[in-house]
Protein backbone atom coordinates (compact mmCIF):
# COMPACT_ATOMS: atom_id res chain seq x y z
CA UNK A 1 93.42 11.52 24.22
CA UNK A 2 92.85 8.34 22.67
CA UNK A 3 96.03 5.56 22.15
CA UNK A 4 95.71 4.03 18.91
CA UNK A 5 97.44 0.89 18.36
CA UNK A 6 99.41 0.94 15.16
CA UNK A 7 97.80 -1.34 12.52
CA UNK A 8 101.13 -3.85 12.45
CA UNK A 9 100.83 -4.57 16.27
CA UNK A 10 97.29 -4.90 15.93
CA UNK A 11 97.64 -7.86 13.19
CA UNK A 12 100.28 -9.36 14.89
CA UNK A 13 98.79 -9.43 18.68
CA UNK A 14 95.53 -10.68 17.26
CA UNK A 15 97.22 -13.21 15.04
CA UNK A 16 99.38 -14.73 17.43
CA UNK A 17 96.49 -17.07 18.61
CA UNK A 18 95.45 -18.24 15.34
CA UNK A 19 99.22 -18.81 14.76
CA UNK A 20 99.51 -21.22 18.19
CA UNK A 21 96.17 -22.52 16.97
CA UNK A 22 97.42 -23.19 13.14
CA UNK A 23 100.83 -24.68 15.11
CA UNK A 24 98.98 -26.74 17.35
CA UNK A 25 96.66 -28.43 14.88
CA UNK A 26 100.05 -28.57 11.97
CA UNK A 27 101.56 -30.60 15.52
CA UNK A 28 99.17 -32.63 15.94
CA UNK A 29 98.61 -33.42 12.19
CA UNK A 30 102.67 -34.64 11.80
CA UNK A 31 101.79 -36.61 14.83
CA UNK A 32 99.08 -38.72 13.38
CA UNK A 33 95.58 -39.58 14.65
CA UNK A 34 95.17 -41.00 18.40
CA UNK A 35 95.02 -44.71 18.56
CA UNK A 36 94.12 -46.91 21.64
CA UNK A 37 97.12 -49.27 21.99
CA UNK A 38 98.14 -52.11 24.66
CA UNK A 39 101.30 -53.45 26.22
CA UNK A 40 103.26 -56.48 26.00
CA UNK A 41 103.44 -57.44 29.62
CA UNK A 42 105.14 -60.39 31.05
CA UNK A 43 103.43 -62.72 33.62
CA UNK A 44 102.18 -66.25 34.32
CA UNK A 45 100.21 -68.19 32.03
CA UNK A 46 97.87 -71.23 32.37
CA UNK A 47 96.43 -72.42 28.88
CA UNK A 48 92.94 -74.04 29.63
CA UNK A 49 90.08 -76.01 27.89
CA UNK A 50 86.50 -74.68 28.63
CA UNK A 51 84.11 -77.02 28.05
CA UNK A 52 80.35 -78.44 29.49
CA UNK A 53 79.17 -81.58 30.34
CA UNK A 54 77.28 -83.80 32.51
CA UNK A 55 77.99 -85.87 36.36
CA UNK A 56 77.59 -89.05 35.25
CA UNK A 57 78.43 -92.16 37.45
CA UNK A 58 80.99 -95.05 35.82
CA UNK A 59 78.09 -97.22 35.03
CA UNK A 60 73.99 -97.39 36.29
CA UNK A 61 72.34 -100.75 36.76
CA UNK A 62 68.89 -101.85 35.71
CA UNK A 63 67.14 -103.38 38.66
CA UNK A 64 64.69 -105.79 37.37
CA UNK A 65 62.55 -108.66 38.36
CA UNK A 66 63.27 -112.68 37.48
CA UNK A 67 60.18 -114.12 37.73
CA UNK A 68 56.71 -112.88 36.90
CA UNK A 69 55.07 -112.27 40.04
CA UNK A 70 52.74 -109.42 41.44
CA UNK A 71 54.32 -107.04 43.83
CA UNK A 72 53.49 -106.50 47.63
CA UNK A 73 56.02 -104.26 48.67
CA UNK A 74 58.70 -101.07 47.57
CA UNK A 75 59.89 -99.59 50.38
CA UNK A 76 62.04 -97.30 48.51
CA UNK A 77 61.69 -93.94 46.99
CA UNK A 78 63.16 -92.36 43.83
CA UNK A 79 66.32 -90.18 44.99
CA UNK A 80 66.95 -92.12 48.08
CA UNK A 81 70.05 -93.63 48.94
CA UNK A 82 70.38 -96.98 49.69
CA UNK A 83 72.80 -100.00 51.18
CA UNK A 84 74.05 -103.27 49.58
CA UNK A 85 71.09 -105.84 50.70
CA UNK A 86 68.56 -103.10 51.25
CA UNK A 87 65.65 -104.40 50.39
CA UNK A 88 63.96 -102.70 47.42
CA UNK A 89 60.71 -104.25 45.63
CA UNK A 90 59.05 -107.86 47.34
CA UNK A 91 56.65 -109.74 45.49
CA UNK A 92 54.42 -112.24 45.69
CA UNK A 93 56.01 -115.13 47.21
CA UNK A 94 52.81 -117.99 47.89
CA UNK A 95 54.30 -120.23 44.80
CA UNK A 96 57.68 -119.92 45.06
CA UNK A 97 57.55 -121.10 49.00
CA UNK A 98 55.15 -124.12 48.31
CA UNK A 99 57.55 -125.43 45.49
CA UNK A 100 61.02 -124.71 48.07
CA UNK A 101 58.91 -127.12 50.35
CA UNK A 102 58.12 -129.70 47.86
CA UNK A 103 61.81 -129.74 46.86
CA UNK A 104 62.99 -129.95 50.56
CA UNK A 105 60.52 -132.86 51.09
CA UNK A 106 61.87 -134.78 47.65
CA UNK A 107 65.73 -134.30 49.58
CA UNK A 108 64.39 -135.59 52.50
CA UNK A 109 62.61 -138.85 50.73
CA UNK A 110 65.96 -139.65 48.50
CA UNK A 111 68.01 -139.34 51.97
CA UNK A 112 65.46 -141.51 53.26
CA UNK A 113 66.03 -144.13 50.52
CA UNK A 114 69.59 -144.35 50.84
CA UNK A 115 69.68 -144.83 54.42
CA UNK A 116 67.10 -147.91 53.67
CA UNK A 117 69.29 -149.35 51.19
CA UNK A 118 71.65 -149.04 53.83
CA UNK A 119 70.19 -150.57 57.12
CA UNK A 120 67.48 -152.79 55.17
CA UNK A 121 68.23 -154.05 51.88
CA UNK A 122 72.00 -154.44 52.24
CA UNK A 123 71.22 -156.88 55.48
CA UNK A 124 68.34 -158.80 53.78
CA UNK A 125 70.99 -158.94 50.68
CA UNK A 126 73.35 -159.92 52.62
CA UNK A 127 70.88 -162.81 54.42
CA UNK A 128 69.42 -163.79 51.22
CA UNK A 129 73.45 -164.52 50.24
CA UNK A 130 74.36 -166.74 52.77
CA UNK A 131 71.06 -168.55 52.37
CA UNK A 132 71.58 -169.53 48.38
CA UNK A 133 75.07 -170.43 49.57
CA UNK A 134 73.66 -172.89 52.27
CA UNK A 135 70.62 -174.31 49.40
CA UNK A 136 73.51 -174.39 46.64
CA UNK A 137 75.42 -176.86 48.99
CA UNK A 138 73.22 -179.04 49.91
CA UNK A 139 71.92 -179.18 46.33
CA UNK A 140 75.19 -179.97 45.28
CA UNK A 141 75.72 -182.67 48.28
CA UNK A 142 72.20 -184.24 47.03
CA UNK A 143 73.56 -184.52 43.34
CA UNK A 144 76.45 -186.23 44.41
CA UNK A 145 74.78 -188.53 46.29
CA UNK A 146 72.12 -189.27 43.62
CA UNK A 147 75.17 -189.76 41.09
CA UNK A 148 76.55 -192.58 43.64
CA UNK A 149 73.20 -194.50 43.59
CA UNK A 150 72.89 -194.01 39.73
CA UNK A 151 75.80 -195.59 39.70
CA UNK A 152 75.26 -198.21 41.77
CA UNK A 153 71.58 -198.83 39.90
CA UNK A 154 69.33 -197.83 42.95
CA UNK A 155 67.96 -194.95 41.00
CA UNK A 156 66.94 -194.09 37.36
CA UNK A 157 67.74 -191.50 34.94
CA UNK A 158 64.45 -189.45 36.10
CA UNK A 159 65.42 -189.08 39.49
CA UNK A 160 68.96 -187.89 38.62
CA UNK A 161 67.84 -185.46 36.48
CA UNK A 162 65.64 -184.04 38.93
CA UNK A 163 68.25 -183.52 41.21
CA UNK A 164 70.48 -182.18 38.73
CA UNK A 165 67.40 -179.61 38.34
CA UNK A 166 67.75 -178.72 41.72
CA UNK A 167 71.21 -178.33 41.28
CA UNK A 168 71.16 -175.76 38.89
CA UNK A 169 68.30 -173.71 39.76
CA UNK A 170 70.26 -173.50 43.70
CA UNK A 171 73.31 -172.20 41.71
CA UNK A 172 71.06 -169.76 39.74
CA UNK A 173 69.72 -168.74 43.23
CA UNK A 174 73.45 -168.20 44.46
CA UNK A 175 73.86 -165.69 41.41
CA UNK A 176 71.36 -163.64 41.57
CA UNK A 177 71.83 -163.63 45.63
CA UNK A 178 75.32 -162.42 45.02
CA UNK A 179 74.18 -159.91 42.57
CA UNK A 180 71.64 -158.41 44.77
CA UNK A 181 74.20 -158.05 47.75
CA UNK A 182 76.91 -156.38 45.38
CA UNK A 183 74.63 -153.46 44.59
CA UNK A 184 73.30 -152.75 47.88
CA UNK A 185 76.84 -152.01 48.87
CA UNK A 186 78.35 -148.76 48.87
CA UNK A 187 80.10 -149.29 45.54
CA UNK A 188 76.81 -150.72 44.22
CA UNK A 189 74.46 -149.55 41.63
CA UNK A 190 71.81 -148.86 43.83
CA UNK A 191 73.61 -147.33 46.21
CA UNK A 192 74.81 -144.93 43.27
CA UNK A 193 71.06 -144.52 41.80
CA UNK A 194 70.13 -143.79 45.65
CA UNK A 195 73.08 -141.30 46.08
CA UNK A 196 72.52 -139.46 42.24
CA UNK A 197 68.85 -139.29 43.61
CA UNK A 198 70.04 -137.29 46.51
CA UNK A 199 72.31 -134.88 44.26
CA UNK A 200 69.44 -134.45 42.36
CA UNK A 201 67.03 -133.68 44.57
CA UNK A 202 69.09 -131.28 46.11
CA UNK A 203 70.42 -129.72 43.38
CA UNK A 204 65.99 -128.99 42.51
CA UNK A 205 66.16 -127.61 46.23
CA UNK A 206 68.77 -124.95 45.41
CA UNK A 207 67.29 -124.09 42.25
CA UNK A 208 63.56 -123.64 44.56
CA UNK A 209 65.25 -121.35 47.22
CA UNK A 210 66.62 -119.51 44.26
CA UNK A 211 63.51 -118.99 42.52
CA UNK A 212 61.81 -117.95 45.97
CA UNK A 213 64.71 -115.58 46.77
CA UNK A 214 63.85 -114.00 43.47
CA UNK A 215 60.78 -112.84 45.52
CA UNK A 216 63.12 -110.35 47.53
CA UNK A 217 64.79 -107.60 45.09
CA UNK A 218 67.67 -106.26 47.23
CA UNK A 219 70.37 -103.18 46.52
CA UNK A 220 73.36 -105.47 44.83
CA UNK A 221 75.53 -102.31 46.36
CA UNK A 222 75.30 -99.17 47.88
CA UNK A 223 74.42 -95.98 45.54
CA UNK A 224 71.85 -93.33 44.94
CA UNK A 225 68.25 -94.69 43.03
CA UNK A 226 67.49 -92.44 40.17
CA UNK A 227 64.68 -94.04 38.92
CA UNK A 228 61.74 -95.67 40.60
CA UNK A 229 58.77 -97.70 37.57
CA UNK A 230 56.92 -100.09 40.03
CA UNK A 231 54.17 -99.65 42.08
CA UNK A 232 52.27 -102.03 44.85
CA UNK A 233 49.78 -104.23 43.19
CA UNK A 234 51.92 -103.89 39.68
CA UNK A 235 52.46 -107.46 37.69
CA UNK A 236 56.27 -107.45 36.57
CA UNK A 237 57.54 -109.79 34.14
CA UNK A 238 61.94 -110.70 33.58
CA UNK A 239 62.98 -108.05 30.88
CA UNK A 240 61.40 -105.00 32.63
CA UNK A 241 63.57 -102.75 34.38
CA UNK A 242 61.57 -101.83 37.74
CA UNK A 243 64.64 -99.53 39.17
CA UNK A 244 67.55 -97.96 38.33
CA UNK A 245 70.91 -97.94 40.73
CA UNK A 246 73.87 -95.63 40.73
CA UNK A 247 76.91 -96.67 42.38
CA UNK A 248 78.30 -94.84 44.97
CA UNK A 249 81.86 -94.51 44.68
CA UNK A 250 83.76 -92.86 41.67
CA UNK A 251 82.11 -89.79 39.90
CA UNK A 252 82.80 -89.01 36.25
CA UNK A 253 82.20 -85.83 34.26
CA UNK A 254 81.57 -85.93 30.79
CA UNK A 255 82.18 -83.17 28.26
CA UNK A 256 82.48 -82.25 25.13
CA UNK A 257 85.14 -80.43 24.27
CA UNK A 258 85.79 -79.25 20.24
CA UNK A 259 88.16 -81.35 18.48
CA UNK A 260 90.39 -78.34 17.33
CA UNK A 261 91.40 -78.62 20.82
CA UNK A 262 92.20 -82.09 21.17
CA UNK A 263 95.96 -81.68 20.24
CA UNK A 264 95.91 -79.86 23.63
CA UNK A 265 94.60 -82.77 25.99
CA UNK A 266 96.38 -85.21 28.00
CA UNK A 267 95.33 -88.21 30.47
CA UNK A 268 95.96 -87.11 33.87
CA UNK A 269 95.85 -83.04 33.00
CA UNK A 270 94.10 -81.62 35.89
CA UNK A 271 90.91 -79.20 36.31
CA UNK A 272 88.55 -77.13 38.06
CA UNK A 273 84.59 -77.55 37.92
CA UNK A 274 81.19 -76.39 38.95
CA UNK A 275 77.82 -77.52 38.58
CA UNK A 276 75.85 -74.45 37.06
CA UNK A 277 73.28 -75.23 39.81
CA UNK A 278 75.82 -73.66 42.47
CA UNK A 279 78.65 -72.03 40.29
CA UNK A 280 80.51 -70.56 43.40
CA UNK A 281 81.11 -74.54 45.13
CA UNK A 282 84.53 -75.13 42.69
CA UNK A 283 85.62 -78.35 42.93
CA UNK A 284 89.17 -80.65 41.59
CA UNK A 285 88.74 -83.12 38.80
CA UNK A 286 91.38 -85.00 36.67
CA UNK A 287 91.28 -85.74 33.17
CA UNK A 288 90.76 -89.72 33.05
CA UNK A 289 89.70 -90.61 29.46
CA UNK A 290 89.50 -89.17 25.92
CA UNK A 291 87.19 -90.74 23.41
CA UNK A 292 89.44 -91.87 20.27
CA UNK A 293 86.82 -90.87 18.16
CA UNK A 294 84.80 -87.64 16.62
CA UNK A 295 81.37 -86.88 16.93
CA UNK A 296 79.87 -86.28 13.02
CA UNK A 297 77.55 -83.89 13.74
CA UNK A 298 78.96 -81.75 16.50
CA UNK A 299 82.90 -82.17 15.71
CA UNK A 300 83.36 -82.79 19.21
CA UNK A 301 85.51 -85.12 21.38
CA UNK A 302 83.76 -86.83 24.58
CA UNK A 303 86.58 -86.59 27.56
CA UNK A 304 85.62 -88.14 30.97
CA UNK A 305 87.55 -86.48 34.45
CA UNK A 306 87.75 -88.65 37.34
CA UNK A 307 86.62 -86.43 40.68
CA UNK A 308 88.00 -87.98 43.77
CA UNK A 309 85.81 -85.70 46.08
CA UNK A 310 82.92 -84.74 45.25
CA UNK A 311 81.11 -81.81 46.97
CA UNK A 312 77.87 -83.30 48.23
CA UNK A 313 75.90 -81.26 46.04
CA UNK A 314 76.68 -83.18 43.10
CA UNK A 315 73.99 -84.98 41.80
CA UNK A 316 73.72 -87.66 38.61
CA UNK A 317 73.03 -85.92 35.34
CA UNK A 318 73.74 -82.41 36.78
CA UNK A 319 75.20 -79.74 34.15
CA UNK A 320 78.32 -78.84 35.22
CA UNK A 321 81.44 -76.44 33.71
CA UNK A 322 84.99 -77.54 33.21
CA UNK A 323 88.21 -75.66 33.10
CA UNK A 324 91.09 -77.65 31.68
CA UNK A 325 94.73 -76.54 32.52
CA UNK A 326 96.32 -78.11 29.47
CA UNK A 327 99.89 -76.02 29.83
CA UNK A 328 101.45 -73.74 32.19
CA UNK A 329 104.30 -70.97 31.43
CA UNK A 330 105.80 -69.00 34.36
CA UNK A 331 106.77 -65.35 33.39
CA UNK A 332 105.74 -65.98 29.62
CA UNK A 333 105.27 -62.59 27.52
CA UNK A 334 102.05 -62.21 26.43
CA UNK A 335 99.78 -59.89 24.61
CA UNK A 336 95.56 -60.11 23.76
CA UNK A 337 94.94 -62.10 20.63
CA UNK A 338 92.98 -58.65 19.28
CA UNK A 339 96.51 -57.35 18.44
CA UNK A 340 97.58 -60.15 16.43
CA UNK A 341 96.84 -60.25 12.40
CA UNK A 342 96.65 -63.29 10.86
CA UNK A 343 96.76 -65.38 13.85
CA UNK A 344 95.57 -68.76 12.81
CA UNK A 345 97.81 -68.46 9.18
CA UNK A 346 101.77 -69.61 9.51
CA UNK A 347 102.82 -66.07 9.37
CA UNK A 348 101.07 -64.09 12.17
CA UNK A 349 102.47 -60.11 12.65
CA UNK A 350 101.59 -57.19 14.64
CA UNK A 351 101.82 -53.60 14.50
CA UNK A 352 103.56 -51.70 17.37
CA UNK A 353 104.05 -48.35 17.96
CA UNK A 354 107.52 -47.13 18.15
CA UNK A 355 108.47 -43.92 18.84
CA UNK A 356 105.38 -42.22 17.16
CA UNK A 357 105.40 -43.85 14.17
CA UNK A 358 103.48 -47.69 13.38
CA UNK A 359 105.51 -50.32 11.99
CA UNK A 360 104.90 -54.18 11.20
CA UNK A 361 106.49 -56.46 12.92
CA UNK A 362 106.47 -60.40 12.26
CA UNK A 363 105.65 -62.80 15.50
CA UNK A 364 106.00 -66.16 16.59
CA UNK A 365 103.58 -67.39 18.91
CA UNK A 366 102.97 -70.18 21.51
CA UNK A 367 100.24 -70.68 23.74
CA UNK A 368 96.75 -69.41 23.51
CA UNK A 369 93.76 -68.86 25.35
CA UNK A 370 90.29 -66.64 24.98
CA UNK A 371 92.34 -63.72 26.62
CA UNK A 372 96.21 -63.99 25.94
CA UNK A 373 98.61 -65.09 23.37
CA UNK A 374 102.24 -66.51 24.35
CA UNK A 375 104.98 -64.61 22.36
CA UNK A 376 107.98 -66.72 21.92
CA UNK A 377 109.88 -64.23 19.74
CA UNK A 378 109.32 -60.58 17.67
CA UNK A 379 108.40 -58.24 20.67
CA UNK A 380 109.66 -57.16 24.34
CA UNK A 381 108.17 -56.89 27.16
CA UNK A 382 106.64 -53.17 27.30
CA UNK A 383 105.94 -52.31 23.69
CA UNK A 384 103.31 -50.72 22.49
CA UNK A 385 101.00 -52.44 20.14
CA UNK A 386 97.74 -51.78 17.90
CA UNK A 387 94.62 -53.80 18.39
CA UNK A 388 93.90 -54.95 14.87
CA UNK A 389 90.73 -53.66 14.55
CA UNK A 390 92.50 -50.23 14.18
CA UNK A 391 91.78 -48.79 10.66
CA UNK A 392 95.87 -47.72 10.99
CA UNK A 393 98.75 -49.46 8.68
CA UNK A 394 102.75 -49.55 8.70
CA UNK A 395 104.62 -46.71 7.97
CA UNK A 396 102.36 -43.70 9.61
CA UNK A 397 102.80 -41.68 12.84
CA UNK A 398 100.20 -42.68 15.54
CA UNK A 399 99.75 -41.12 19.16
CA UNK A 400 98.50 -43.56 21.75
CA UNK A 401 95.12 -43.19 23.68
C-alpha cells in the first residue's frame, strides 16, 4: 500500500529550500555587495625621502705638468691609492739640472765678489786714502813755501803757478781717494751693488731648483687616482691634465631629490644608503647641503650627505640609493594613501564602513610617505575604510572582504 503525500506538504517541503535560498540571496542583497576594506591602525612612523645619486669626493684635482718636458717615468696606475709625496710622473730632467748648476755657480761668483770688495779693494781703498792724504800735504807744504819765495822775489809767477797745479790736482787725488774708500765699505755703493748681486743671483737659483723640481710630479696628498692620460716617452706641455687625484678623507653623496619634496629637507636630517653595486652593505649618511636652486629640465634639487664612515666598498662615481628620514611620529594613526580621495586638494575625505553601511567622512592629514598617510583628525584607530578605487559611494550597505 502506497503513502501518498498530500499535495500541500508536498509544495511546502519542496519549497522550503527555495524559500532559505530566496531568504538568503534577499539577505545578502539588503546587505550590499562585498568590498575589500582596511584598518586604521596606530603605530610608528618615519617620513623619508628616496632619492639616487652618485659618491662623489668634496673636490678632485687635476695633476698636470709645469714645464714641457718628455716623460721617463709613471710609476703609478689608474685606481691605485697613493701618499702625499708619492711620486707620480718624472720627466726629463737634462735641462733643468744644467741651468740649477749655472745658477749655483752665478751665487757662488757674486759671493765671491763681495768677499773681494771686502779683503781687496776696501784695503787698497783704504791705502790709496792715506796716500792722497800724505801727496795733498806735501803739495800744500810746497805751495806755501813757493808763496814765501814769491814773495820774497826768488821765484816768478810760472813757477808758482806750477805748484799751485800740483796743489790742486793732490787735492783732486784726495777726493776721489776718499770716494773710492767710502764705497768699498759696508755702507758703500759697491758693497750694496755686490750684496743686490748676491740676492739676485740667488733668488735665479731658487727659481732653477724650482723649475728642476718641476721634473718630479708628486701626490700633493693622499687619495685614490681615478684617472691616469700619460704614458713613458709622451711630450706634456703646462695646461694638460696628465692625472686626476681624489682626496681621501670626507665622502659626499649627491642626489637628486624632486623639488615637491624640498619643503621636507633639513641640514643635518640623517639617512641610510647603499651603493646598488652591493645593496645589502647599508651604511649612515647625514644631510650636509641643499642646492638653493632648481634644475630646469629635471625639477630637481641637488642635496649633498656627508658620510663619516664609509664602507670600503665605496668607490668615486658609484650609484648609490638614499633614504631620507625627514620626520618621525611615535604611535601616529595611519592608514594607506589608496583610501584617501582627494588627497593632494585642501579637502581630502574617506569612506569608512560603519556598521554595514558606507559613509563619507572628511580627514585631516599629516605626514606622508609611498605606503602610509598620518591622520591627525576624522577617524579612530580600528575603523574600517574603503580603498578608493572601490566603485562604492556614501549612503549604501557594504560587507567587508
Amino acid at each position: 500500500m502506497s503513502h501518498r503525500l498530500p499535495r500541500p506538504f508536498k509544495l511546502i517541503l519542496f519549497g522550503l529550500p527555495s524559500l532559505a535560498l530566496l531568504g538568503w540571496f534577499g539577505l545578502r542583497w539588503w546587505q550590499g555587495p562585498e568590498i575589500t576594506v582596511e584598518a586604521v591602525v596606530r603605530r610608528d612612523f618615519v617620513q623619508s625621502v628616496v632619492a639616487s645619486g652618485h659618491v662623489e669626493t668634496p673636490h678632485r684635482v687635476d695633476i698636470g705638468a709645469q714645464i714641457t718636458s718628455t716623460v721617463r717615468q709613471v710609476p703609478v696606475l689608474e685606481g691605485q691609492a697613493v701618499k702625499a709625496g708619492d711620486l707620480l710622473v718624472e720627466l726629463a730632467a737634462d735641462e733643468q739640472r744644467a741651468a740649477r748648476q749655472q745658477a749655483d755657480l752665478a751665487v757662488l761668483q757674486a759671493v765671491s765678489r763681495l768677499r773681494q770688495l771686502r779683503e781687496v779693494q776696501s784695503p787698497v781703498a783704504e791705502q790709496n786714502l792715506r796716500q792722497a792724504e800724505i801727496n795733498l800735504n806735501n803739495a800744500n807744504a810746497a805751495l806755501r813755501r813757493s808763496q814765501a819765495l814769491f814773495a820774497q822775489g826768488f821765484i816768478g809767477d810760472a813757477a808758482l803757478d806750477e805748484v799751485r797745479k800740483s796743489a790742486a790736482l793732490a787735492g783732486a787725488q784726495m777726493n776721489s781717494a776718499q770716494k773710492l774708500y767710502a764705497s768699498s765699505l759696508a755702507s758703500g755703493s759697491e758693497h750694496d751693488i755686490a750684496s743686490t748681486a748676491i740676492l739676485e743671483a740667488r733668488q735665479n737659483a731658487l727659481a732653477a731648483h724650482a723649475r728642476a723640481a718641476y721634473t718630479t710630479i708628486k701626490a700633493p696628498f693622499s687619495g685614490l687616482l681615478i684617472a691616469r692620460n700619460v704614458e713613458v716617452g709622451d711630450v706634456v706641455q703646462p695646461g694638460k691634465v696628465l692625472m686626476v687625484l681624489s682626496p681621501q678623507g670626507r665622502t659626499q653623496l649627491v642626489v637628486e631629490v624632486d623639488e615637491r619634496n624640498l619643503r621636507l629637507l633639513a641640514v643635518g636630517q640623517s639617512a641610510l644608503s647603499s651603493a646598488d653595486a652591493y645593496p645589502q652593505q647599508q651604511f649612515s649618511a647625514r644631510l650636509a647641503y641643499i642646492n638653493p636652486g632648481i634644475n630646469l629640465q629635471t625639477g630637481a634639487v641637488q642635496v649633498k650627505l656627508d658620510v663619516a664612515d664609509p664602507p670600503a666598498t665605496l668607490r668615486q662615481d658609484m650609484t648609490v640609493s638614499v633614504d631620507i628620514e625627514v620626520a618621525r611620529r611615535p604611535k601616529a594613526l595611519l592608514v594607506s594613501p589608496r583610501v584617501i580621495h582627494d588627497i593632494d586638494s585642501g579637502s581630502p575625505w574617506v569612506l569608512r564602513l560603519l556598521d554595514g553601511q558606507t559613509d563619507k567622512r572628511m580627514v585631516k592629514l599629516g605626514l606622508r610617505s609611498n605606503l602610509w598617510v598620518e591622520l591627525l583628525e576624522g577617524l579612530s584607530e580600528g575603523e574600517i575604510v574603503i580603498p578608493a578605487s572601490q566603485a562604492v559611494v556614501a549612503g549604501v550597505r557594504a560587507r567587508a572582504r
